[in-house]
C-alpha atoms as a PDB file:
ATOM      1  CA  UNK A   1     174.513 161.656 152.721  1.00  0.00           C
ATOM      2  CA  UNK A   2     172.520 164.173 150.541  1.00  0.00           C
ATOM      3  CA  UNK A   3     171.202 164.489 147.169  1.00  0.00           C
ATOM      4  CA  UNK A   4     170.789 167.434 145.558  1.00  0.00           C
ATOM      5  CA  UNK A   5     169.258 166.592 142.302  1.00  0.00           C
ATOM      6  CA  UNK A   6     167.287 163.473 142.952  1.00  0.00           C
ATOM      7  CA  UNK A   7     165.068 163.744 139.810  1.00  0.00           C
ATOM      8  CA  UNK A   8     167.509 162.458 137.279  1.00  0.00           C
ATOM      9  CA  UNK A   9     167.896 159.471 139.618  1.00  0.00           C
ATOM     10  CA  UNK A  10     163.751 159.104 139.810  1.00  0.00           C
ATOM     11  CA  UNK A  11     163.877 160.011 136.092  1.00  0.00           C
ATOM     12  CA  UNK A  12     166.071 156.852 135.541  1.00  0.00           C
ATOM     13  CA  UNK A  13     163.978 154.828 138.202  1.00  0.00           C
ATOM     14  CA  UNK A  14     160.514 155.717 136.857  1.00  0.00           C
ATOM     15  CA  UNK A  15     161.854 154.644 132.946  1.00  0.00           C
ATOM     16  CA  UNK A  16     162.934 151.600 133.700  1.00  0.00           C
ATOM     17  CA  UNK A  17     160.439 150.218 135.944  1.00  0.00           C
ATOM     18  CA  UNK A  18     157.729 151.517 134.088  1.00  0.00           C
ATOM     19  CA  UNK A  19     156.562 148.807 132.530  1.00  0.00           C
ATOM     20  CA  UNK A  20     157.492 146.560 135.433  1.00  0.00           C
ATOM     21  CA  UNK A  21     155.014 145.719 138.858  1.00  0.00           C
ATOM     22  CA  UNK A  22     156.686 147.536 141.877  1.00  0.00           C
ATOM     23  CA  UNK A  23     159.873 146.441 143.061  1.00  0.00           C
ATOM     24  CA  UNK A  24     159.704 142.544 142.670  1.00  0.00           C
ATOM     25  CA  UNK A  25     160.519 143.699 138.552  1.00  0.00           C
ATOM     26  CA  UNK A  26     163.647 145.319 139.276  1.00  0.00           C
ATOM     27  CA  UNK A  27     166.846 143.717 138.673  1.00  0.00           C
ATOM     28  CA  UNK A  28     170.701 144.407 138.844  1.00  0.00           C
ATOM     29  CA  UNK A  29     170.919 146.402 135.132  1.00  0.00           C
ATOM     30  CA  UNK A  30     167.896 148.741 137.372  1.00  0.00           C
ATOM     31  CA  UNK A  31     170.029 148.846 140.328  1.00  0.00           C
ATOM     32  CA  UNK A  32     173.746 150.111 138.933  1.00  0.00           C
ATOM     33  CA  UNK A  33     171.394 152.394 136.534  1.00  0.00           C
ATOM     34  CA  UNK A  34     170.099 154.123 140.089  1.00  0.00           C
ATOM     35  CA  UNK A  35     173.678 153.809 141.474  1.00  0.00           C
ATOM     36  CA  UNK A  36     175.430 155.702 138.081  1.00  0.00           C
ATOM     37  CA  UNK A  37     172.110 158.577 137.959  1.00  0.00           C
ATOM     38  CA  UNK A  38     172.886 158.757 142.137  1.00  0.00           C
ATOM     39  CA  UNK A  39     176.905 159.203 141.230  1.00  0.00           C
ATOM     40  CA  UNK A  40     176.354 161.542 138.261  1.00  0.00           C
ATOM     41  CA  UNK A  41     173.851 163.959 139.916  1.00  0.00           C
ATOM     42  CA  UNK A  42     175.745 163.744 143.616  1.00  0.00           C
ATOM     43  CA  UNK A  43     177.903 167.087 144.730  1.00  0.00           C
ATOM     44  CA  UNK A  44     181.522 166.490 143.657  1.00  0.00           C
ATOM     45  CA  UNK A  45     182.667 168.985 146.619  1.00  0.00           C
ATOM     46  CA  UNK A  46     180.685 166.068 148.983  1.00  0.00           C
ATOM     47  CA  UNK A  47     180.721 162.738 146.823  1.00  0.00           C
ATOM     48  CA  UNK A  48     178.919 159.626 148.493  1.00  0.00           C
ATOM     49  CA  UNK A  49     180.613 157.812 151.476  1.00  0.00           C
ATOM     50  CA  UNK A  50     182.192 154.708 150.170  1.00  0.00           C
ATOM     51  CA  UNK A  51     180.885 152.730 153.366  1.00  0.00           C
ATOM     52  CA  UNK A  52     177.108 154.106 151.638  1.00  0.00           C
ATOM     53  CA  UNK A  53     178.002 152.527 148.994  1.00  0.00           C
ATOM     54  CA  UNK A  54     178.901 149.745 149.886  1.00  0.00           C
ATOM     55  CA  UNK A  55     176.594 149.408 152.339  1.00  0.00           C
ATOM     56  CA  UNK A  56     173.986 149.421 148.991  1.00  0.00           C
ATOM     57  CA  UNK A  57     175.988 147.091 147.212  1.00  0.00           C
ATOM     58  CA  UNK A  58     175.385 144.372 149.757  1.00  0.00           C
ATOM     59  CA  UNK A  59     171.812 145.323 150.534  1.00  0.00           C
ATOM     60  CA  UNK A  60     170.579 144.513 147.076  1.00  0.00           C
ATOM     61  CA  UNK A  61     173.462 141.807 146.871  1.00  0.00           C
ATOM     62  CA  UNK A  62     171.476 139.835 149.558  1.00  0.00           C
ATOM     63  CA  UNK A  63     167.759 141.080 148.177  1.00  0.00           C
ATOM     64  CA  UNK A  64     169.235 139.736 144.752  1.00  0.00           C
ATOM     65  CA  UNK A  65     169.991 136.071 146.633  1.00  0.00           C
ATOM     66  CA  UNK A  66     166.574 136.260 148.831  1.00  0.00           C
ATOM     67  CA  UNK A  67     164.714 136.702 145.636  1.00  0.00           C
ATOM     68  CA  UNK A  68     166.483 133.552 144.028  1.00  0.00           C
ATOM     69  CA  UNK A  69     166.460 131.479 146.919  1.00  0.00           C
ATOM     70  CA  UNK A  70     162.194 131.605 147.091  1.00  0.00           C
ATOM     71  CA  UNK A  71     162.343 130.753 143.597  1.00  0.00           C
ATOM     72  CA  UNK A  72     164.477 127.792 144.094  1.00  0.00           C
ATOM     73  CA  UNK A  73     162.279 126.849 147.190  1.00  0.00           C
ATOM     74  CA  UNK A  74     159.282 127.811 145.048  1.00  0.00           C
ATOM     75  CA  UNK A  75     161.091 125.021 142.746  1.00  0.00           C
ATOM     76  CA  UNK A  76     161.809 122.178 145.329  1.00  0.00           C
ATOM     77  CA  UNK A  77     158.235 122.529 146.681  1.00  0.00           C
ATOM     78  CA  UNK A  78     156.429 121.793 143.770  1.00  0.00           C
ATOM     79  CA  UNK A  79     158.856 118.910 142.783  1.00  0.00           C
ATOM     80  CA  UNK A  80     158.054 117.664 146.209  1.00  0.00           C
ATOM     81  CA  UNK A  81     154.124 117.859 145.972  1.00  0.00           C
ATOM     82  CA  UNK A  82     154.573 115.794 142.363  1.00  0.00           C
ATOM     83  CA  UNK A  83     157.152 112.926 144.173  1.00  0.00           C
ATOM     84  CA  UNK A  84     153.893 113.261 147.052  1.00  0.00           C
ATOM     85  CA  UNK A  85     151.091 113.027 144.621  1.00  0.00           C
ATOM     86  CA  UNK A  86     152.658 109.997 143.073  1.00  0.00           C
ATOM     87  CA  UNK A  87     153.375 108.682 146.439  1.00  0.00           C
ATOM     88  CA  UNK A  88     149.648 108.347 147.217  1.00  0.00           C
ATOM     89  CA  UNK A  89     148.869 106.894 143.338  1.00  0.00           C
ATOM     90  CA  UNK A  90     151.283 104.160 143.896  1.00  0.00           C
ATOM     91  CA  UNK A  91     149.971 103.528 147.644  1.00  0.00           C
ATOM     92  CA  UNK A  92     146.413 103.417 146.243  1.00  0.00           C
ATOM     93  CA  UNK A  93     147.698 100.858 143.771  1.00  0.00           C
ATOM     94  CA  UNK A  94     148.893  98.547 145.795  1.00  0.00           C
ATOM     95  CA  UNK A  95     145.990  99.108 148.057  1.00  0.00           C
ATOM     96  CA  UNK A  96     143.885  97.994 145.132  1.00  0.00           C
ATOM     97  CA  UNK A  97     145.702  94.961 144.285  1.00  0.00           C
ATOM     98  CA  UNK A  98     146.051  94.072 147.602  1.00  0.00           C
ATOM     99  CA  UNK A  99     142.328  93.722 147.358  1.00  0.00           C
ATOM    100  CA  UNK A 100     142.000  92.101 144.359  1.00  0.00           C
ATOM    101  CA  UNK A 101     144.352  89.025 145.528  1.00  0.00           C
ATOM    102  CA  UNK A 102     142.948  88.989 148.773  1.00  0.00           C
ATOM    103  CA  UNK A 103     139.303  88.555 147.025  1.00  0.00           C
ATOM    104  CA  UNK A 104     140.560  85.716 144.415  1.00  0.00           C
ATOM    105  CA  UNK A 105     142.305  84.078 147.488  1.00  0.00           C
ATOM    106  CA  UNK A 106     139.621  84.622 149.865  1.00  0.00           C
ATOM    107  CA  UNK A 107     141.709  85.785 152.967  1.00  0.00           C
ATOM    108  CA  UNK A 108     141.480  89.010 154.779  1.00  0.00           C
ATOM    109  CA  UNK A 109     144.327  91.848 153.837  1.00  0.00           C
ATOM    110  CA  UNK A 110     146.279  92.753 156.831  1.00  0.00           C
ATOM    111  CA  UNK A 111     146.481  96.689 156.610  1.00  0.00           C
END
């Protein structure tokens, strides 16, 4: 596969990820505006291989469903470290009480 006039496709690139941090900004509206500058600037006498196509399709398909699945982990992990965190408030609780009635009663706590 070649490209003969890549700079329209960097043009497109560089404007829309200007204002965005490397590639973790880019989304699917960035991607088919790379893919339409690629298939307007490619030579009609050799267009792009469908399999290359394709084949970019899927690759950003399954960098689209990486991204979201680390932000759905992201998600789960902090609701994990608050059911955690109130795990060990309720634990020291009931530590504490336990204390408390075995001082009024005057009998050891088992632990």
């Amino acid at each position: 596969m070649t490209v003969t006039a890549t700079t329209a496709a960097s043009s497109a690139a560089n404007a829309s990820s200007s204002a965005k941090s490397g590639l973790s900004g880019l989304n699917s509206g960035d991607f088919l505006k790379l893919m339409l500058a690629q298939m307007q600037q490619q030579d009609p006498t050799n267009p792009l291989d469908q399999k290359d196509m394709l084949a970019q399709m899927a690759q950003f398909s399954q960098l689209s469903s990486s991204t979201e699945m680390a932000d759905t982990l992201k998600t789960i992990s902090g609701q994990l470290d608050s059911v955690v965190s109130a795990q060990n408030a309720t634990q020291d609780a009931v530590a504490a009480l336990s204390d408390k009635i075995s001082a009024s009663t005057g009998t050891q706590a088992e632990a």
